[in-house]
Protein backbone atom coordinates (compact mmCIF):
# COMPACT_ATOMS: atom_id res chain seq x y z
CA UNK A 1 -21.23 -8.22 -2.48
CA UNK A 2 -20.29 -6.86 -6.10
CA UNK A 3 -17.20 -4.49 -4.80
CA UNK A 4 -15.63 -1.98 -7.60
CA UNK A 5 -11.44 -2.28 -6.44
CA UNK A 6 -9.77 0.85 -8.29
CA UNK A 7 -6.19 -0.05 -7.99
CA UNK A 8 -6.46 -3.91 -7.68
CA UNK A 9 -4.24 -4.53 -9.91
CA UNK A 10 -1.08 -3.62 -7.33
CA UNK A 11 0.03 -4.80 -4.31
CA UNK A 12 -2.26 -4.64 -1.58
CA UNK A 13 -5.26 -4.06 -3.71
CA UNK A 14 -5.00 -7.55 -5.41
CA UNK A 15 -4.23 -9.58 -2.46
CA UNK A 16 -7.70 -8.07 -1.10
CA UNK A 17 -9.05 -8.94 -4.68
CA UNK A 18 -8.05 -12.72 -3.83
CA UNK A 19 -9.29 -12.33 -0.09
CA UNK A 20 -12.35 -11.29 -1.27
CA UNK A 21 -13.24 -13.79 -3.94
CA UNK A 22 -11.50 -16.62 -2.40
CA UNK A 23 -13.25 -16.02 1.75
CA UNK A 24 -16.15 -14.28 1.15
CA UNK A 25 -17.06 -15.14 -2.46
CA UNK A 26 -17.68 -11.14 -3.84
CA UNK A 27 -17.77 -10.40 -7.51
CA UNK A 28 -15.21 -7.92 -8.07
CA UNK A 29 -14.98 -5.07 -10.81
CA UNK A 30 -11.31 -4.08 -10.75
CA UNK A 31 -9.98 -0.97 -12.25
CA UNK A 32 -6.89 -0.39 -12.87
CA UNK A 33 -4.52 1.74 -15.17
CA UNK A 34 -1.89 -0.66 -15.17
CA UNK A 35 1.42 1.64 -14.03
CA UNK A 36 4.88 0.15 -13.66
CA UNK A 37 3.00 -1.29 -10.28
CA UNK A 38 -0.05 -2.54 -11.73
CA UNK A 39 -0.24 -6.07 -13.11
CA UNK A 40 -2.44 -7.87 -14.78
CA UNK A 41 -0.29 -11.07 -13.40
CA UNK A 42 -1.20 -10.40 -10.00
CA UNK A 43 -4.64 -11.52 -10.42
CA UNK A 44 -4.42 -14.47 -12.84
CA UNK A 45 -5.45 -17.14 -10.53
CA UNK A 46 -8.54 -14.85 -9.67
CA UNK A 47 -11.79 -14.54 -10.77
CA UNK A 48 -12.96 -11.14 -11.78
CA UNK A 49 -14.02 -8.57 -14.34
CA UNK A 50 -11.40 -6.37 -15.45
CA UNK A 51 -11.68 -2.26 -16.71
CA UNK A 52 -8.19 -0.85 -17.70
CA UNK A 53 -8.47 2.99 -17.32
CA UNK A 54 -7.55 5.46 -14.50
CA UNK A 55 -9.54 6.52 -12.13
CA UNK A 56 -9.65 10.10 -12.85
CA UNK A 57 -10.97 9.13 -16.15
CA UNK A 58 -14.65 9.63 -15.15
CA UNK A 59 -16.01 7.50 -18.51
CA UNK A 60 -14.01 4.70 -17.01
CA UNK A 61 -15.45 5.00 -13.86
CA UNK A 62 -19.05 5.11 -14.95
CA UNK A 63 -18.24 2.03 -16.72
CA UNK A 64 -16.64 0.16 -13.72
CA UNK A 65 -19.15 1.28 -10.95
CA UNK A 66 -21.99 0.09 -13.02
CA UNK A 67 -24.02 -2.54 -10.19
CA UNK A 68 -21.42 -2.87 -7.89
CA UNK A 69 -22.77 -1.81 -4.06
CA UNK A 70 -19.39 -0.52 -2.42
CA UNK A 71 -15.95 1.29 -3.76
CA UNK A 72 -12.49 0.64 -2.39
CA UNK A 73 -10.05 2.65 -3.32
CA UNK A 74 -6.73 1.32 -3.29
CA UNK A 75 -5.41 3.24 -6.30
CA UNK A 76 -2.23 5.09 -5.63
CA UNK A 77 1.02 6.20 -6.73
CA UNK A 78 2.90 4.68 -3.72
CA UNK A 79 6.55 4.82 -2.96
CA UNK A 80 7.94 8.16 -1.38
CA UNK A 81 11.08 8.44 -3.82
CA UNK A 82 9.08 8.62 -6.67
CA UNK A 83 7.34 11.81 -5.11
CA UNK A 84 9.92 13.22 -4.01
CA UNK A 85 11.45 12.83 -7.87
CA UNK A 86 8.27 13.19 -9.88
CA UNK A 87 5.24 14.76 -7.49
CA UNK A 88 3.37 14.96 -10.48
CA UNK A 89 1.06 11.95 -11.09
CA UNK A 90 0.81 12.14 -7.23
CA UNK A 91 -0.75 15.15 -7.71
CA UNK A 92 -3.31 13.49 -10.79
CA UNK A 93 -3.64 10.62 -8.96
CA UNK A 94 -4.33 11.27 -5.03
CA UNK A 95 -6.31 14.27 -5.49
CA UNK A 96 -8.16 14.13 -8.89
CA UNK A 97 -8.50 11.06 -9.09
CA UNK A 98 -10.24 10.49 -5.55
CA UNK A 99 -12.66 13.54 -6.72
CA UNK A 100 -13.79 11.49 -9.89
CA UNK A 101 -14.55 8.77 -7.55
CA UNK A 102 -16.40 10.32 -4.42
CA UNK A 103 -18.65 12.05 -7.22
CA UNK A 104 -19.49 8.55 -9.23
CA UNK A 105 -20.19 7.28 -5.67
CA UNK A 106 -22.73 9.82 -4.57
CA UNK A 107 -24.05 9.40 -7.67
CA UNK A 108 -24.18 5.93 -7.45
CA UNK A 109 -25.11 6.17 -3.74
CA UNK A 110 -22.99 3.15 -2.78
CA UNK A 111 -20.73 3.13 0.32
CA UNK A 112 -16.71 4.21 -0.34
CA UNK A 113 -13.61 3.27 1.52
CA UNK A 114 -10.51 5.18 1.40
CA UNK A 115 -7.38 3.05 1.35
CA UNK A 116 -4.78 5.68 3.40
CA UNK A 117 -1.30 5.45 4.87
CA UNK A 118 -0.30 6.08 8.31
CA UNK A 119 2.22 8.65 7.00
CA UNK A 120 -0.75 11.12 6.56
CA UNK A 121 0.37 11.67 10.49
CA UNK A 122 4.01 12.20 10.09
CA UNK A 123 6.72 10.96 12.44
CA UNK A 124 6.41 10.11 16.03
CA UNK A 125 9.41 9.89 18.78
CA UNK A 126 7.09 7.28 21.02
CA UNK A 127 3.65 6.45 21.71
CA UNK A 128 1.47 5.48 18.68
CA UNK A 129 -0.96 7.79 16.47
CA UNK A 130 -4.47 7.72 17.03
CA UNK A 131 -7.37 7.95 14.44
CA UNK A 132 -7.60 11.82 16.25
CA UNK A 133 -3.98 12.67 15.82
CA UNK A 134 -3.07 16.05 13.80
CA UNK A 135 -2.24 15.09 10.17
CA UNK A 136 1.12 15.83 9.47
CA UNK A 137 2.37 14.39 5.82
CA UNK A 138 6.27 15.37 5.03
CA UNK A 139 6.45 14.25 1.57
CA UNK A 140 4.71 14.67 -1.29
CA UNK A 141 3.45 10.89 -1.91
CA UNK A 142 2.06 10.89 2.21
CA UNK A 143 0.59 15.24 1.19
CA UNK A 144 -1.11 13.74 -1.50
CA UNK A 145 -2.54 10.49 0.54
CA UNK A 146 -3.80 13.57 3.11
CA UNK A 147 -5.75 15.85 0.87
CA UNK A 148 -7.38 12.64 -0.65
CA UNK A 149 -8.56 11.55 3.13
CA UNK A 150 -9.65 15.55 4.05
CA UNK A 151 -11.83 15.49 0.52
CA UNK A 152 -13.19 11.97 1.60
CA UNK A 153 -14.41 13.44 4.70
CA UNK A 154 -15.72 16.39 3.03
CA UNK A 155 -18.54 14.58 0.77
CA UNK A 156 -19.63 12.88 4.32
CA UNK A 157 -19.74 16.20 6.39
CA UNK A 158 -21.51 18.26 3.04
CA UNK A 159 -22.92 15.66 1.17
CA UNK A 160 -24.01 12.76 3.69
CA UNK A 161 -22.02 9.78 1.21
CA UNK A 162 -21.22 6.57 3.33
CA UNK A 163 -17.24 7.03 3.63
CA UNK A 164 -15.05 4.96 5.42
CA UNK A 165 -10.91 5.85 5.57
CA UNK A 166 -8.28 3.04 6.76
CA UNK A 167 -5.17 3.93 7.41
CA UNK A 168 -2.85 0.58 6.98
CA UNK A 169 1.22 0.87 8.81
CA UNK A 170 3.73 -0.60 5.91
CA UNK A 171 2.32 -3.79 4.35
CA UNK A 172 4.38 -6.35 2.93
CA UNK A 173 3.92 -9.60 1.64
CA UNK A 174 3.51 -11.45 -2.07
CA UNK A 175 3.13 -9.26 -5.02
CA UNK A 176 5.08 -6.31 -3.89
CA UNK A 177 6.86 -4.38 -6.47
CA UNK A 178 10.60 -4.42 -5.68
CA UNK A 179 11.14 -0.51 -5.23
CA UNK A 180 9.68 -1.03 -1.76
CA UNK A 181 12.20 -1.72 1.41
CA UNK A 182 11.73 -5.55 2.03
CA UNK A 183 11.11 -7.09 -1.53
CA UNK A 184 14.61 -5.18 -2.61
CA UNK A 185 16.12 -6.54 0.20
CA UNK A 186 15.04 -10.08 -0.54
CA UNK A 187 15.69 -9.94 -4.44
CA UNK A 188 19.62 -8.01 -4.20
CA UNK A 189 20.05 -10.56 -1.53
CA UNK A 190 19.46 -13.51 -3.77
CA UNK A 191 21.37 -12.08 -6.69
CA UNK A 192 24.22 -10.92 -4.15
CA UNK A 193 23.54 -7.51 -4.82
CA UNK A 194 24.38 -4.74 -3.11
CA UNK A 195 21.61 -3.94 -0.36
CA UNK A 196 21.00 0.19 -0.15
CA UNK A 197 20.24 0.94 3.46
CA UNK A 198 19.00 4.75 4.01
CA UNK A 199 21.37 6.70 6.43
CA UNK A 200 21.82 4.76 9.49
CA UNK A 201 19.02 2.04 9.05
CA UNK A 202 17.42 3.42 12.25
CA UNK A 203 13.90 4.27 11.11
CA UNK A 204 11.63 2.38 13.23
CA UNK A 205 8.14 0.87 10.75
CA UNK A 206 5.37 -0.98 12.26
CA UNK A 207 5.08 -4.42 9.83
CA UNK A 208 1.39 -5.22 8.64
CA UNK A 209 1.19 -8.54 6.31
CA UNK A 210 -0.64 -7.89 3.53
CA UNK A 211 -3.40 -10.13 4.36
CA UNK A 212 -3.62 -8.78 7.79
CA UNK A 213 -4.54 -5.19 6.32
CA UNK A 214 -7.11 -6.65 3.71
CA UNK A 215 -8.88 -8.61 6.40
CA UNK A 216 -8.81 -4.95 8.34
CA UNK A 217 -10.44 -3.60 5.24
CA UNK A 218 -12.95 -6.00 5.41
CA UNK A 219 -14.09 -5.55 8.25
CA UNK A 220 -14.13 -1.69 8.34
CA UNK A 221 -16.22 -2.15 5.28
CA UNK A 222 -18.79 -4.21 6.68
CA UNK A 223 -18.69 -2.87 10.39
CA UNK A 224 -17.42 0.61 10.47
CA UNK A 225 -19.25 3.78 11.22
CA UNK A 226 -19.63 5.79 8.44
CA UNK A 227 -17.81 9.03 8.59
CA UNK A 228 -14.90 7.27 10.29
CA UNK A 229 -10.84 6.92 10.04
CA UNK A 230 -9.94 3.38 11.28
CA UNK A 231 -6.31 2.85 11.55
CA UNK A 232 -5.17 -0.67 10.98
CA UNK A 233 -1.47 -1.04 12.27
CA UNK A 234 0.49 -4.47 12.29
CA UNK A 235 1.22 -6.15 14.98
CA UNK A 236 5.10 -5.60 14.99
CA UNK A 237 7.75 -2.84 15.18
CA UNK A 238 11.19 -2.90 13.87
CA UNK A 239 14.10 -0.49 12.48
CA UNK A 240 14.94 -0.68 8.55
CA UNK A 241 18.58 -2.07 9.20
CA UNK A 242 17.33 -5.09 11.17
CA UNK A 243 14.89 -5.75 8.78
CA UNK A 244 17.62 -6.20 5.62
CA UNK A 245 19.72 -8.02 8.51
CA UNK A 246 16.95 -10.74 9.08
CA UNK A 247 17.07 -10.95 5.27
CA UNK A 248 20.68 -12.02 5.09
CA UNK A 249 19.39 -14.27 7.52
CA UNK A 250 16.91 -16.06 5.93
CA UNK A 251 18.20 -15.89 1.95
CA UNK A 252 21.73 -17.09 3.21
CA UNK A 253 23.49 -13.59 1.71
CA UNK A 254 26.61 -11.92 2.52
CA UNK A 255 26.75 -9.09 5.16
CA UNK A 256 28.92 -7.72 3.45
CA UNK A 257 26.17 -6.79 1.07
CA UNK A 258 25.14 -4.14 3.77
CA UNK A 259 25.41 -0.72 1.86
CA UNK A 260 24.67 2.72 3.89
CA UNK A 261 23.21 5.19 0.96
CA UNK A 262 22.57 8.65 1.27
CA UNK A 263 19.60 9.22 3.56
CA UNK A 264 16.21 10.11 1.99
CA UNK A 265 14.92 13.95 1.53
CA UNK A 266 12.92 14.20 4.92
CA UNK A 267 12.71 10.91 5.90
CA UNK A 268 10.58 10.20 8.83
CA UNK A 269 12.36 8.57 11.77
CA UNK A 270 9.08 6.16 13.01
CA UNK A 271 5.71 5.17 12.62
CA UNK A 272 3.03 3.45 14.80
CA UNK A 273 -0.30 2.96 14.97
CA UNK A 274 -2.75 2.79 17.42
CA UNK A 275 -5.43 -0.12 16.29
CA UNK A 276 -7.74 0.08 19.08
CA UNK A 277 -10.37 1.03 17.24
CA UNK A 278 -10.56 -1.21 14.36
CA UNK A 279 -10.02 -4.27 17.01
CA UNK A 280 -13.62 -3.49 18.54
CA UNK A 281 -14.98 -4.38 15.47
CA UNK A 282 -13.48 -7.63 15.85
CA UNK A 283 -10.17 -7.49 13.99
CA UNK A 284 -7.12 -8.75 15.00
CA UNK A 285 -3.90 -8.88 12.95
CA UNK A 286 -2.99 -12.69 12.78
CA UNK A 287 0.73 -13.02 11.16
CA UNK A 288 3.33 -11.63 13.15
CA UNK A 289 6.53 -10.37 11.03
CA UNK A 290 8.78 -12.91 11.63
CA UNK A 291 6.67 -15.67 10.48
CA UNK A 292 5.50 -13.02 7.69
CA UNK A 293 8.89 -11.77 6.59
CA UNK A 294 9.51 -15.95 6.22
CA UNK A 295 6.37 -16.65 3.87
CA UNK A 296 7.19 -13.57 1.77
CA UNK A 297 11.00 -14.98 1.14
CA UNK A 298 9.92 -17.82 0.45
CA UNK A 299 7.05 -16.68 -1.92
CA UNK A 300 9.96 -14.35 -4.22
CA UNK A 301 12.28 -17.71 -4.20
CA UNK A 302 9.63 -19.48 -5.97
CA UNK A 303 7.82 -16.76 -7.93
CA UNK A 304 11.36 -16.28 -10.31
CA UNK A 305 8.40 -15.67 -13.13
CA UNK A 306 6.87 -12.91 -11.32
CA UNK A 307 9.93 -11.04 -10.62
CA UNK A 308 11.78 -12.05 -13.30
CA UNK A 309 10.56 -9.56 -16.33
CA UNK A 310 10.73 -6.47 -13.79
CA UNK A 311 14.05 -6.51 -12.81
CA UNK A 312 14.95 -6.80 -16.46
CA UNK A 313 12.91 -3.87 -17.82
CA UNK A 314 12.07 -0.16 -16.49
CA UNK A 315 12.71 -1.19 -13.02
CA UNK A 316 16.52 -1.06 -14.00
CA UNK A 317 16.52 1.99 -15.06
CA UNK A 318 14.63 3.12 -12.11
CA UNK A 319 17.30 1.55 -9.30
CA UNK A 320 20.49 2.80 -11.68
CA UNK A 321 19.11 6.48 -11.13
CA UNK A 322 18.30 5.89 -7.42
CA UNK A 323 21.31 4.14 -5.95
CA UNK A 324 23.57 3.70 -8.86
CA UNK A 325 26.19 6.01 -8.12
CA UNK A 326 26.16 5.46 -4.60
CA UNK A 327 26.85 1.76 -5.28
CA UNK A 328 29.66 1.92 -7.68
């Protein structure tokens, strides 16, 4: 297939870039704005064509969509504290942006997948949330994600555009920018930093490895039913604080690192996902976290090149304003 990825640039969206290219040989149109998150690094050892502009810019999107046969929208402004500090490009982003796309779509009258969160559903005690549970987003990042997924399902209902939403649990894995939970851990741990844990390290996240959630992706894309929310949860549950402790583990750091901060503005005790769905159309999530949590150490030790530049620029000025005075 020729695929337009808005957002492949980041995290997830590249490693699907390099899925894609490297399993199922796709040429690939990525757009990307290049944010803090966005790299240009994170696809260097891929083949691809590359359009730097945002994807509310609708001139940019014309350009990008040009040929291709399917849209996957992975382009997001991602982590919760930044919403919480600064809704605004969530705002731009989430819900603008995903309206410039549907509409070069229809136009284009190629299928579109949403790339959504499991937040969208809030917090859950026990059990697991089902494609059909009430959406119930309690930050401005996951209120965002939620509007984008209602508009998604609005040009199918009115409009009769091929849409597909998946909604991935927390992904981790290589290429991760280190404001997330378990690349923070792994890099304060190697530098014997301090390692911020929110409140009592309780909250409860169902792991997905990156890889896992692309594959997901994949076959949503290729299988799914238009119309319909697939979630894709990983195969593994497990609270924040024994996450950063199986991080001492592994890097060799001092517990005494452990640092409780200051718990989060409305910070939801648990997620989980119920991937019933997406499994009948033959996916299965194949890296369990501890064997994941392993290859993404091991992937920061050796990629000092990668992380190197970020924790030496804006990122440090980001972290001193989030945990500085909490950490002396």
């Amino acid at each position: 297939m020729k695929l337009l990825v808005c957002g492949g640039a980041g995290f997830i969206g590249s490693n699907f870039v390099r899925l894609r290219v490297r399993d199922h040989g796709d040429e690939v149109v990525v757009l990307d704005k290049l944010t803090y998150a966005g790299r240009r690094e994170n696809l260097a050892d891929v083949e691809h064509v590359f359009v730097h502009g945002a994807i509310e810019d609708r001139d940019k999107v014309a350009e990008a969509i040009e040929g291709c046969e399917a849209v996957v929208n992975f382009a997001a402004e991602t982590h919760v504290d930044r919403s919480i500090a600064e809704p605004d490009a969530f705002v731009t982003t989430h819900a603008v942006g995903t309206y410039v796309l549907l509409e070069a779509a229809r136009e284009a009258g190629v299928r579109y997948l949403q790339v959504s969160t499991d937040e969208v559903y809030g917090s859950i005690a026990e059990g697991s949330f089902t494609e059909g549970s009430p959406l119930a987003p309690s930050s401005p990042y996951s209120a965002t994600k939620t509007g984008a997924d209602l508009l998604v399902a609005s040009y199918f209902h009115t409009y009769g555009l091929e849409t597909l939403i998946c909604r991935g649990s927390n992904n981790y894995g290589p290429y991760q920018y280190p404001e997330k939970l378990i690349p923070l851990m792994i890099l304060n741990a190697m530098h014997a930093d301090p390692l911020p844990v929110y409140g009592d390290g309780q909250q409860v996240r169902n792991w997905l490895y990156v890889e896992d959630f692309g594959r997901g992706i994949g076959h949503v894309l290729a299988h799914g039913r238009p119309g319909e929310v697939y979630n894709v949860g990983g195969p593994d549950e497990c609270p924040n604080l024994e996450v950063v402790e199986r991080i001492i583990a592994l890097t060799g750091a001092d517990r005494e690192l452990l640092t409780y901060v200051t718990d989060r503005p409305g910070h939801d005790r648990r997620y989980s996902l119920a991937s019933e769905k997406v499994r009948a159309l033959g996916w299965e999530a194949q890296v369990h976290f501890a064997e994941g949590l392993e290859q993404t150490v091991a992937w920061y030790r050796d990629n000092p090149e990668w992380w190197g530049p970020i924790r030496s620029g804006d990122y440090r000025a980001y972290y001193e304003r989030q945990y500085g005075s909490q950490l002396g």
